[in-house]
Protein backbone atom coordinates (compact mmCIF):
# COMPACT_ATOMS: atom_id res chain seq x y z
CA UNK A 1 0.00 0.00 0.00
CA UNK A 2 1.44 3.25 -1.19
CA UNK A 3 0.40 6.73 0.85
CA UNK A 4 0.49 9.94 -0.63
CA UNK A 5 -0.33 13.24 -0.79
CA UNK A 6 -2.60 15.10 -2.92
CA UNK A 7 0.16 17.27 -4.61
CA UNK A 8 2.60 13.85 -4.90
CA UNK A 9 -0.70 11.99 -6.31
CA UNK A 10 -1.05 14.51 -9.08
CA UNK A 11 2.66 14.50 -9.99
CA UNK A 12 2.76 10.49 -10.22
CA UNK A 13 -0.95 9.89 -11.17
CA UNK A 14 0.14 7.43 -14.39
CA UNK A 15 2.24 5.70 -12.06
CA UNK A 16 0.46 5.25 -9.74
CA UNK A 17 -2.51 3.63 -12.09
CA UNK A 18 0.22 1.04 -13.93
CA UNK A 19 0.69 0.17 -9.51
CA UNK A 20 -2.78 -0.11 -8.93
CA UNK A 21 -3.02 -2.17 -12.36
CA UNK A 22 -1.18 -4.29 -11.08
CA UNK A 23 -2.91 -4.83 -7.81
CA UNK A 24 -1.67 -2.66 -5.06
CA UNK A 25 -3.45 -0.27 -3.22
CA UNK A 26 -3.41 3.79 -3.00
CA UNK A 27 -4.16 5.58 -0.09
CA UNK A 28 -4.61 10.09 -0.66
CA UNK A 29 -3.88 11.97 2.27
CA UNK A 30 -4.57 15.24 3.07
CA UNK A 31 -2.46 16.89 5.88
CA UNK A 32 -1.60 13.04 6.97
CA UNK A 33 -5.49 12.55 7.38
CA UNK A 34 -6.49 9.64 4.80
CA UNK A 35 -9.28 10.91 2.31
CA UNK A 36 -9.30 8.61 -0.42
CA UNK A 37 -8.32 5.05 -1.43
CA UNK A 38 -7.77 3.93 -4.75
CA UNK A 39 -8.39 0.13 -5.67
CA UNK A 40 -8.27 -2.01 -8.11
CA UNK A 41 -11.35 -2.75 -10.13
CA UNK A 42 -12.59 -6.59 -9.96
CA UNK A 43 -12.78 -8.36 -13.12
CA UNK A 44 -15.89 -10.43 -13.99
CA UNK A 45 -14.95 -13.25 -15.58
CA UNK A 46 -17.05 -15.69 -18.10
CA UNK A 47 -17.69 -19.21 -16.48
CA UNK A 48 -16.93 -21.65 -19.00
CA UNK A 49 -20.71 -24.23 -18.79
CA UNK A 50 -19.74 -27.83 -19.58
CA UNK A 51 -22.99 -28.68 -21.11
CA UNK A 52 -26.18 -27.12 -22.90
CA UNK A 53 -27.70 -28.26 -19.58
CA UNK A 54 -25.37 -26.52 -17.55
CA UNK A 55 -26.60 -23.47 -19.44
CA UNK A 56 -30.53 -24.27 -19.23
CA UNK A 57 -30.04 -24.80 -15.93
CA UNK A 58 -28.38 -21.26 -15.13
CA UNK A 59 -30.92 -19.54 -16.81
CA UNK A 60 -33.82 -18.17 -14.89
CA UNK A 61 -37.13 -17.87 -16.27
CA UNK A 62 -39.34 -14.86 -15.68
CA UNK A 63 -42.66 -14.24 -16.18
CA UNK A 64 -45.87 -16.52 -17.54
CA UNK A 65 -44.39 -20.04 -19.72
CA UNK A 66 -44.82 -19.49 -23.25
CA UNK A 67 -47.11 -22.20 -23.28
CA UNK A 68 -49.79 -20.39 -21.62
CA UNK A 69 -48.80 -17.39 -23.50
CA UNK A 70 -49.22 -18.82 -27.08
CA UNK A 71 -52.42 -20.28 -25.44
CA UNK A 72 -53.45 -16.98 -24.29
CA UNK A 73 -53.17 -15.45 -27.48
CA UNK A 74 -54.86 -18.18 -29.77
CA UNK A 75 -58.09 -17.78 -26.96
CA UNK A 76 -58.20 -13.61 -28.24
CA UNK A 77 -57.88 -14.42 -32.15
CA UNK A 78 -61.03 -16.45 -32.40
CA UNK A 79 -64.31 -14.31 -32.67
């Protein structure tokens, strides 16, 4: 973890982003006071499925089936 002050942070700002980049931490002081930490961003990463049923069984379904919705709608067509 790196502490510095506002005047130091501006001078090294690039630098400081490759560090934090790279996974360590940056603490902005003011007066010796911490005010505000900079930290790396978490990366979301894509979950490999093994199987088409891996995937149909991550998914969530919302809302009326379809089957009672194509139902639905054949019942308003007719006259």
């Amino acid at each position: 973890m790196i502490k510095s002050g506002i005047k130091e942070a501006r001078q090294h700002f690039t630098e400081y982003l490759s560090r934090v980049e790279k996974g360590e931490e940056i603490v902005i002081t003011k007066r010796d006071q911490p005010i505000a930490r900079i930290i790396p961003v978490k990366k979301k990463t894509a979950r490999a499925l093994a199987s088409r049923k891996d995937l149909r069984n991550a998914i969530t379904p919302k809302g009326k089936p379809l089957s009672e919705t194509v139902i639905a709608s054949r019942r308003e067509e007719r006259y």
